[in-house]
C-alpha atoms as a PDB file:
ATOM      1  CA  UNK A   1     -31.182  18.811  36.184  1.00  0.00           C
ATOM      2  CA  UNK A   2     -29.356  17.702  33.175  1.00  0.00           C
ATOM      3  CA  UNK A   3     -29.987  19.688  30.336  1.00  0.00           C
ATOM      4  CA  UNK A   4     -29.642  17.935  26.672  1.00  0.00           C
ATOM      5  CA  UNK A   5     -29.835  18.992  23.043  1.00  0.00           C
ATOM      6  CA  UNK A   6     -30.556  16.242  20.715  1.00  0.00           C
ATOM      7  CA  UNK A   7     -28.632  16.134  17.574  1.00  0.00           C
ATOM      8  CA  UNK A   8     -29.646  13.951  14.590  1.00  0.00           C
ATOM      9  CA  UNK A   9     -31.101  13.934  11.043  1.00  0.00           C
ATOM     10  CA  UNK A  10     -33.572  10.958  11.929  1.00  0.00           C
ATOM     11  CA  UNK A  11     -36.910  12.498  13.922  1.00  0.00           C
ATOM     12  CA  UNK A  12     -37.759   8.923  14.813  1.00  0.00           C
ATOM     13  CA  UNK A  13     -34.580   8.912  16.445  1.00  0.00           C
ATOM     14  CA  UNK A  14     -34.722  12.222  17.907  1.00  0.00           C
ATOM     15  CA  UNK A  15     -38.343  11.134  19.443  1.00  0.00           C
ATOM     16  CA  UNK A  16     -36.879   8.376  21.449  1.00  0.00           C
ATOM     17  CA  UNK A  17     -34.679   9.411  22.991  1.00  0.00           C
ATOM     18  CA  UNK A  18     -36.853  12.673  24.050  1.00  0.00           C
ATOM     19  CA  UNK A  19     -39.717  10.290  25.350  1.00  0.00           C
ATOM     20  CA  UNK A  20     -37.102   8.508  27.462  1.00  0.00           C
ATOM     21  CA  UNK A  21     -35.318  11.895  28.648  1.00  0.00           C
ATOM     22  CA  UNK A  22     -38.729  13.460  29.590  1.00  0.00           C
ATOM     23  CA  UNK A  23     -39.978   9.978  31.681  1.00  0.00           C
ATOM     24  CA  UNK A  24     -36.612   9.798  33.718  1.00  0.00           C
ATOM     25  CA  UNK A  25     -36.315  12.598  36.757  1.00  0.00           C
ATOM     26  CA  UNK A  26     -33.255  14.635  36.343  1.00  0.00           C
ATOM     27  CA  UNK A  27     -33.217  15.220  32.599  1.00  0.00           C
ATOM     28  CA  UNK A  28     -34.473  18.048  30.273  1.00  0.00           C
ATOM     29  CA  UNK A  29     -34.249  18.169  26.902  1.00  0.00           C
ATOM     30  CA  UNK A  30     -33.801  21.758  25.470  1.00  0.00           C
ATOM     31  CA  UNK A  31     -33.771  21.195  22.392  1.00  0.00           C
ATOM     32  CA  UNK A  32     -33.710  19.172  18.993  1.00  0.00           C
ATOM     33  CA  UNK A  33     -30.976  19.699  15.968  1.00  0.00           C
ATOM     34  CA  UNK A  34     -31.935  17.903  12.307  1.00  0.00           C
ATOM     35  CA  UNK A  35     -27.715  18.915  11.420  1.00  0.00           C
ATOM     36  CA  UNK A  36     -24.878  19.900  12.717  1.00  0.00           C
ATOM     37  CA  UNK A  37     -25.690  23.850  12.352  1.00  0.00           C
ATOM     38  CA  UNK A  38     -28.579  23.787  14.006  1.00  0.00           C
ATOM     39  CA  UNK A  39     -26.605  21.702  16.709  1.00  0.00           C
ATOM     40  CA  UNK A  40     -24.111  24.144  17.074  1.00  0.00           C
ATOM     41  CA  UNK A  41     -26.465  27.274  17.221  1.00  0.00           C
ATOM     42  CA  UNK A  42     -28.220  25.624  19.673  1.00  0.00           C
ATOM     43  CA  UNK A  43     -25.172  24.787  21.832  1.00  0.00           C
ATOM     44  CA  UNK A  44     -24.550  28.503  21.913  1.00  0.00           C
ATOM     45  CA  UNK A  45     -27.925  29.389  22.598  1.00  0.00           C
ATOM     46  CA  UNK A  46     -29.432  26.904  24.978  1.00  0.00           C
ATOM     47  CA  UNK A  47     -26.088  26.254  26.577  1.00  0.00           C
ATOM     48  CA  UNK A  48     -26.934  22.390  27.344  1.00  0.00           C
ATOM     49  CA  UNK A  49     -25.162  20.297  29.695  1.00  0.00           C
ATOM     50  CA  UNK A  50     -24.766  17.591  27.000  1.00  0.00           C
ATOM     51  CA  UNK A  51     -25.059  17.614  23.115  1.00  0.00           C
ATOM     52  CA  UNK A  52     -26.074  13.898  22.043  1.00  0.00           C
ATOM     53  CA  UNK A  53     -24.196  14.296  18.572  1.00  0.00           C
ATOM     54  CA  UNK A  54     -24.967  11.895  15.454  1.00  0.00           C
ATOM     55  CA  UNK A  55     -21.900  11.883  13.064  1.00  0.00           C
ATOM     56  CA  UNK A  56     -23.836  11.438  10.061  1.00  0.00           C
ATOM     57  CA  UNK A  57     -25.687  14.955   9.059  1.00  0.00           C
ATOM     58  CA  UNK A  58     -26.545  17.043   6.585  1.00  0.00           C
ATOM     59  CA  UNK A  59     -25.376  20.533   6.348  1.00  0.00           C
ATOM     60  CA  UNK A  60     -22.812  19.998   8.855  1.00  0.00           C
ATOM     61  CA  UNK A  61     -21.789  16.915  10.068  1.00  0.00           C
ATOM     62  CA  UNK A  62     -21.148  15.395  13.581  1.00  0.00           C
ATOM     63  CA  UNK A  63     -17.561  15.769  13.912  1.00  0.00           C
ATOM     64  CA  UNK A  64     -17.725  19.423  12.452  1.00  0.00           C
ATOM     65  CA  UNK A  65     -20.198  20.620  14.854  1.00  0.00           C
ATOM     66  CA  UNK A  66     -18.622  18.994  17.417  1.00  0.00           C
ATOM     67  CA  UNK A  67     -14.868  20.679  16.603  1.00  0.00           C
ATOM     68  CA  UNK A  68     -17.167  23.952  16.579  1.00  0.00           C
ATOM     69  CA  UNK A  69     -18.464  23.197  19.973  1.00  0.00           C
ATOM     70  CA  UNK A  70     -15.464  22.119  21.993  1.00  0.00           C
ATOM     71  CA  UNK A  71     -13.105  24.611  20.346  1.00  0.00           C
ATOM     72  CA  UNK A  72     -15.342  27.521  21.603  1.00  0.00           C
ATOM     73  CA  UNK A  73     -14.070  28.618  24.975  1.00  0.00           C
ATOM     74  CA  UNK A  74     -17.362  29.975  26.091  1.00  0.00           C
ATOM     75  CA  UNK A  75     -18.615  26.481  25.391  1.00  0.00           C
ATOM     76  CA  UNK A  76     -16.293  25.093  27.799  1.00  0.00           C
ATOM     77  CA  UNK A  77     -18.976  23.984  30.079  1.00  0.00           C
ATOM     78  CA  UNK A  78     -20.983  22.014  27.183  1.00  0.00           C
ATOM     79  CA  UNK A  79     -20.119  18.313  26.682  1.00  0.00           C
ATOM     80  CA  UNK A  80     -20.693  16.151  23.481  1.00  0.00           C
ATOM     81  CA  UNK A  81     -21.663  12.653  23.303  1.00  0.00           C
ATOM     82  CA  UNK A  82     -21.192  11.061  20.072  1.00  0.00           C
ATOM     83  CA  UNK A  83     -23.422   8.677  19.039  1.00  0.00           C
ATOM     84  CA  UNK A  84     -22.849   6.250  16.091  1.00  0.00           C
ATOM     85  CA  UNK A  85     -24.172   3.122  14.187  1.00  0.00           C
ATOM     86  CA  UNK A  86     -20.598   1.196  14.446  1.00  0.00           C
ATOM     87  CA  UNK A  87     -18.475   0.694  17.230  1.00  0.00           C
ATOM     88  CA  UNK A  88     -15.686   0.636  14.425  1.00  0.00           C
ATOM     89  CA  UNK A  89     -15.512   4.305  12.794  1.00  0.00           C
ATOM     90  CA  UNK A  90     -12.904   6.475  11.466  1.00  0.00           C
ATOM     91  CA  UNK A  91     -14.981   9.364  12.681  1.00  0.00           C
ATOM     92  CA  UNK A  92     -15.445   8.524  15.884  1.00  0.00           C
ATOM     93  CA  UNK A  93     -11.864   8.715  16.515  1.00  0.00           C
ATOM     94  CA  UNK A  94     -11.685  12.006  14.873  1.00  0.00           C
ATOM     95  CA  UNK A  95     -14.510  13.048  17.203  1.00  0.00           C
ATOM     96  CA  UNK A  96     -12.397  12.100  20.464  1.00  0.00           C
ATOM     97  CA  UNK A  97      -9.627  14.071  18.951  1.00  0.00           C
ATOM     98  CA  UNK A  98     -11.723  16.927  18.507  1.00  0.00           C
ATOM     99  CA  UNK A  99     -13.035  16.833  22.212  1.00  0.00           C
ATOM    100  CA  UNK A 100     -15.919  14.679  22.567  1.00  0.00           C
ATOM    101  CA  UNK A 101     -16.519  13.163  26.063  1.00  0.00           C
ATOM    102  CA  UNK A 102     -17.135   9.817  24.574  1.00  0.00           C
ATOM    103  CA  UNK A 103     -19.343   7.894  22.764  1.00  0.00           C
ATOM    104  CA  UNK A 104     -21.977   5.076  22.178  1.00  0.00           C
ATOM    105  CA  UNK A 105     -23.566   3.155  19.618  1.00  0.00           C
ATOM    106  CA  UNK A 106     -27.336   3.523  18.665  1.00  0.00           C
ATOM    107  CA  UNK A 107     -28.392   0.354  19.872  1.00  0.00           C
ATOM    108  CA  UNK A 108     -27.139   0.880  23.183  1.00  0.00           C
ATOM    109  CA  UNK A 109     -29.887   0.220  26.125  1.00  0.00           C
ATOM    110  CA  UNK A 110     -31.924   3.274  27.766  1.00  0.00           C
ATOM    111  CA  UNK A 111     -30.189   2.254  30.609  1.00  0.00           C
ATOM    112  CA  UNK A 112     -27.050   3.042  29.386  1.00  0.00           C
ATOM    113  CA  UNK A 113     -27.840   6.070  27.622  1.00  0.00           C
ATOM    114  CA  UNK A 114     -28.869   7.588  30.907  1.00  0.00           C
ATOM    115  CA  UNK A 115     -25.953   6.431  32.767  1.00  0.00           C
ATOM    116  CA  UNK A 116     -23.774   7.715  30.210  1.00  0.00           C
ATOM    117  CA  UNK A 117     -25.332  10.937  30.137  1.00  0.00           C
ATOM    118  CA  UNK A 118     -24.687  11.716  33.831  1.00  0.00           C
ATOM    119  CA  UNK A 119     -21.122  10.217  33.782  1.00  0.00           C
ATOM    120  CA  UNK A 120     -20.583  13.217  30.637  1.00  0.00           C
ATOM    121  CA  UNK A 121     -22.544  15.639  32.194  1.00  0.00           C
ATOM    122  CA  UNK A 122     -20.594  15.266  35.899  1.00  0.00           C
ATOM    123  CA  UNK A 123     -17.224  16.064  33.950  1.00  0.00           C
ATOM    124  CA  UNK A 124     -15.814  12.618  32.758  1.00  0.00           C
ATOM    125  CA  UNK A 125     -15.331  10.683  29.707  1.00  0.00           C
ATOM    126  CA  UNK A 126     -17.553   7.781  28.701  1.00  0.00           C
ATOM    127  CA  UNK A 127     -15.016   5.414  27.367  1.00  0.00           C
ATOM    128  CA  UNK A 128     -15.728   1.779  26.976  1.00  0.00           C
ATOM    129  CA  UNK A 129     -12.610   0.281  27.136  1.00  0.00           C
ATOM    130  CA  UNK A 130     -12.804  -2.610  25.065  1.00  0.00           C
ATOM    131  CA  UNK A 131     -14.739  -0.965  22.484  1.00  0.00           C
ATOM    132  CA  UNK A 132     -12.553   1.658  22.909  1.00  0.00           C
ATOM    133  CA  UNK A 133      -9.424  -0.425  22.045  1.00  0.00           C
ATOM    134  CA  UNK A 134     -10.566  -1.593  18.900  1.00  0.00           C
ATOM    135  CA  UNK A 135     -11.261   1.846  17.394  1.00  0.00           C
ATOM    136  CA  UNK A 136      -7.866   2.750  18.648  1.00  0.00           C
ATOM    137  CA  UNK A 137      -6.376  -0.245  17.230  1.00  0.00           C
ATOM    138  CA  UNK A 138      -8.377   0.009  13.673  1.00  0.00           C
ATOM    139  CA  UNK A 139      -7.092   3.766  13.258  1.00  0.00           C
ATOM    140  CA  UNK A 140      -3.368   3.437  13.962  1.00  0.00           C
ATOM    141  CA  UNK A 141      -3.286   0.321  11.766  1.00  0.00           C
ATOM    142  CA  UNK A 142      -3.329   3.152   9.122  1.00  0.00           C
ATOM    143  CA  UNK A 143      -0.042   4.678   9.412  1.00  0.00           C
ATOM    144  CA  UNK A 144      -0.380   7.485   7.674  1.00  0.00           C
ATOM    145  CA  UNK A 145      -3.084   8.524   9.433  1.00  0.00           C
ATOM    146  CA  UNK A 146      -1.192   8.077  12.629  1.00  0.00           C
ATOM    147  CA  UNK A 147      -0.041  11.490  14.489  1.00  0.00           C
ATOM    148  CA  UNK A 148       3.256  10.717  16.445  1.00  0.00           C
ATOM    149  CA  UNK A 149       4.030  13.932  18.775  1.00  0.00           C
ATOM    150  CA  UNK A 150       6.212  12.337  22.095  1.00  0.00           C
ATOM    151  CA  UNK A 151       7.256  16.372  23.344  1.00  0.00           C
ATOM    152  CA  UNK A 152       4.140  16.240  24.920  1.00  0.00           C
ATOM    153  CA  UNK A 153       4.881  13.885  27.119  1.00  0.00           C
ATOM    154  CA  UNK A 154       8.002  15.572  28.544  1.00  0.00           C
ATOM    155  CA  UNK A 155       5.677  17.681  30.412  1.00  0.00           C
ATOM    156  CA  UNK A 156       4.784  14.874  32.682  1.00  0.00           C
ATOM    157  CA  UNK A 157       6.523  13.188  35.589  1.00  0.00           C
ATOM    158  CA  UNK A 158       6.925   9.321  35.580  1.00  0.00           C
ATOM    159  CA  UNK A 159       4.353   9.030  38.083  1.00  0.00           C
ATOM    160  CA  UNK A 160       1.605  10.865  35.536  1.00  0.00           C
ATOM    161  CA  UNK A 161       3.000   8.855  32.882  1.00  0.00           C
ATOM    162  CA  UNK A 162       1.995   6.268  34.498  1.00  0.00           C
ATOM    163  CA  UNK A 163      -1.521   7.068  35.453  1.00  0.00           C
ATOM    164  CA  UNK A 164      -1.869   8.257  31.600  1.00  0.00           C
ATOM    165  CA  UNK A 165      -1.375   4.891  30.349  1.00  0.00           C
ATOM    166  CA  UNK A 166      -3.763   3.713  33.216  1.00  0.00           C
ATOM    167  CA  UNK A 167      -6.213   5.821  31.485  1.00  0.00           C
ATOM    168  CA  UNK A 168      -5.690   5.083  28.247  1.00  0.00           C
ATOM    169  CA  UNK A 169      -6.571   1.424  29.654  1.00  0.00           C
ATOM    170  CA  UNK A 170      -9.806   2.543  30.635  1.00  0.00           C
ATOM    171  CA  UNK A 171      -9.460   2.496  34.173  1.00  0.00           C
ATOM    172  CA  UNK A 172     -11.720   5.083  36.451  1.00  0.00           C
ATOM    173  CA  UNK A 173      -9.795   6.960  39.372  1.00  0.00           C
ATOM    174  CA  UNK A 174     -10.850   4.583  42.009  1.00  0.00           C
ATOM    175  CA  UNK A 175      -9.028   1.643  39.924  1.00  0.00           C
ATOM    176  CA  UNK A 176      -6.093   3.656  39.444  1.00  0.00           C
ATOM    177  CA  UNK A 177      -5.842   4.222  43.115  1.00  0.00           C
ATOM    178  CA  UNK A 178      -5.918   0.749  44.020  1.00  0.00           C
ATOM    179  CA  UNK A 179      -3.434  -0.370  41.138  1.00  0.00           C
ATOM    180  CA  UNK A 180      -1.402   2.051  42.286  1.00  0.00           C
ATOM    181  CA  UNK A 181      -1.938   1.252  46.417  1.00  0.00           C
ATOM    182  CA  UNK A 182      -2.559   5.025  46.623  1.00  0.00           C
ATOM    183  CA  UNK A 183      -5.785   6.909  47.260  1.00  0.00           C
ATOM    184  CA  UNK A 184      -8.353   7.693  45.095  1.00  0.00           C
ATOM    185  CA  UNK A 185      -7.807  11.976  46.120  1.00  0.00           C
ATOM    186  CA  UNK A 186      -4.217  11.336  45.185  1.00  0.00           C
ATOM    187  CA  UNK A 187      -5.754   9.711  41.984  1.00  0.00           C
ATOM    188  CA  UNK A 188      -7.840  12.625  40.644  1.00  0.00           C
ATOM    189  CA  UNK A 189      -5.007  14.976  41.912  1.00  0.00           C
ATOM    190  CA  UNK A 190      -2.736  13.050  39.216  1.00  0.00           C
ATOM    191  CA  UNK A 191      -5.145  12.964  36.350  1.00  0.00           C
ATOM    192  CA  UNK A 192      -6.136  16.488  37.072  1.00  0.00           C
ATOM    193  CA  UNK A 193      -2.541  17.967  36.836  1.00  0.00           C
ATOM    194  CA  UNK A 194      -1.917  15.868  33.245  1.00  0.00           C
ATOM    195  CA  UNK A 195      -5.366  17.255  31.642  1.00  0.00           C
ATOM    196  CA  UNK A 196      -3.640  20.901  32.796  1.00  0.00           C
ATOM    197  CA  UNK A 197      -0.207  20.371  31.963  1.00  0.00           C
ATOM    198  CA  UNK A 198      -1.356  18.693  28.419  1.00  0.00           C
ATOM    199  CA  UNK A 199      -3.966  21.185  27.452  1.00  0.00           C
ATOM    200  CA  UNK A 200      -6.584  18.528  27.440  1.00  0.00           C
ATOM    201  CA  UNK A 201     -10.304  19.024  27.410  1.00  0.00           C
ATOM    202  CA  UNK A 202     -11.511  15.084  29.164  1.00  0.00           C
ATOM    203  CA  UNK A 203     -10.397  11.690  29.479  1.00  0.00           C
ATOM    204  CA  UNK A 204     -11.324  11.154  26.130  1.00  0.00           C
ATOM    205  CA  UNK A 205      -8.311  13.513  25.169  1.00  0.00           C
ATOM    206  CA  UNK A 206      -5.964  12.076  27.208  1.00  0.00           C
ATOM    207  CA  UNK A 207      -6.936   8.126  25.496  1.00  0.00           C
ATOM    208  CA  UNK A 208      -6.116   9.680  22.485  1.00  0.00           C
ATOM    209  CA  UNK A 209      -3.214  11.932  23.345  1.00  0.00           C
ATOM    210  CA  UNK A 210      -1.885   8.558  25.235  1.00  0.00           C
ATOM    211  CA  UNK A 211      -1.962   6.436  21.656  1.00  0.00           C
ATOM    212  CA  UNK A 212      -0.794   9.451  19.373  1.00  0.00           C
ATOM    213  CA  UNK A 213       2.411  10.188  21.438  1.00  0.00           C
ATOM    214  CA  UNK A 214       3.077   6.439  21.281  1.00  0.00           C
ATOM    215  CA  UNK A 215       3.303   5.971  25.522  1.00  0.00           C
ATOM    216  CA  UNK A 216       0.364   3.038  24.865  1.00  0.00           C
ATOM    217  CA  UNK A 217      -0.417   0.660  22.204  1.00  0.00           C
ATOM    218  CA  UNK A 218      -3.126  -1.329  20.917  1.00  0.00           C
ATOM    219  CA  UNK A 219      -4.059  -4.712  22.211  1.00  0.00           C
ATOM    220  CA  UNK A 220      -3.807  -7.054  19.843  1.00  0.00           C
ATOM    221  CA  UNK A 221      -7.485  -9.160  19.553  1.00  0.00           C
END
């Protein structure tokens, strides 16, 4: 059973996605959040699988409450799913950065909310890669907002530099393995050592740590 809070200011919003979450075996929603506050106290005291976090809120917003969440190391089991009206947002970057397992836009199809639910909840990052690369590609077009740190990188061998960049592409373990002619075991193995040896939460931390440190770059449109 997957066990969800629902974050967002809108109750019409809110009830949606509940009716759809209490139809669909496997799902439980445990709880509701009108701001970011309330999101947070109920992260700590339902202890959800998944917060489904709106950026926009009052009292707290999005990215706040989700910086509270994912910095919290008895929260380590809770995963946030950002969800936002444009696929282009500064603070949906910010939100990766801060440890969100991914995110998806509002209009997205029930469908895909569920699948993207269980792909968060089972420990991986919900990162659509070619939405992913223009966010990516919109930030660091703003230099100054750009954060250039290579020294983490020197913790890595060339072989998990490599895989890095393969994830920063968007690529799940089983495409890795076959671009790489190795096996998918080896595969996780790889991507399991770099989120140790870099500190990172996700996936979603190492797309961003993989851009910041300057090891990938935008594709141009």
């Amino acid at each position: 059973m997957i066990r969800v809070v629902l974050a967002d200011d809108q109750a019409l919003v809110r009830a949606g996605f509940r009716v759809l979450l209490d139809t669909e075996d496997g799902f439980e929603v445990c709880g509701e959040a009108a701001d970011g506050a309330e999101a947070v106290r109920l992260a700590r005291e339902r202890r959800p699988d998944v917060v489904v976090m709106d950026i926009r809120m009052p009292v707290l917003d999005g990215l706040a409450a989700t910086r509270q969440i994912t910095g919290d190391p008895e929260l380590a089991g809770v995963k946030v799913l950002v969800l936002t009206t444009f696929d282009i947002d500064e603070y949906v970057f910010e939100a990766l950065r801060s440890g969100a397992s991914g995110f998806l836009l509002k209009d997205t199809e029930p469908v895909e909310l569920l699948r993207a639910l269980r792909v968060v909840a089972s420990g991986e990052a919900l990162l659509a890669p070619t939405v992913t690369r223009r966010l990516i590609a919109e930030f660091i077009a703003r230099p100054e907002q750009r954060r250039l740190d290579t020294s983490v990188l020197r913790e890595l061998t060339d072989r998990e530099r490599e895989v890095l960049a393969l994830v920063a592409g968007g690529l799940s373990n089983d495409e890795i393995a076959a671009h790489l002619v190795i096996s998918p075991a080896t595969a996780r193995t790889h991507v399991s050592r770099i989120l140790t040896k870099l500190g990172a939460r996700d996936r979603a931390q190492l797309v961003v740590l993989a851009y910041e440190s300057g090891l990938v770059s935008p594709h141009p449109r």
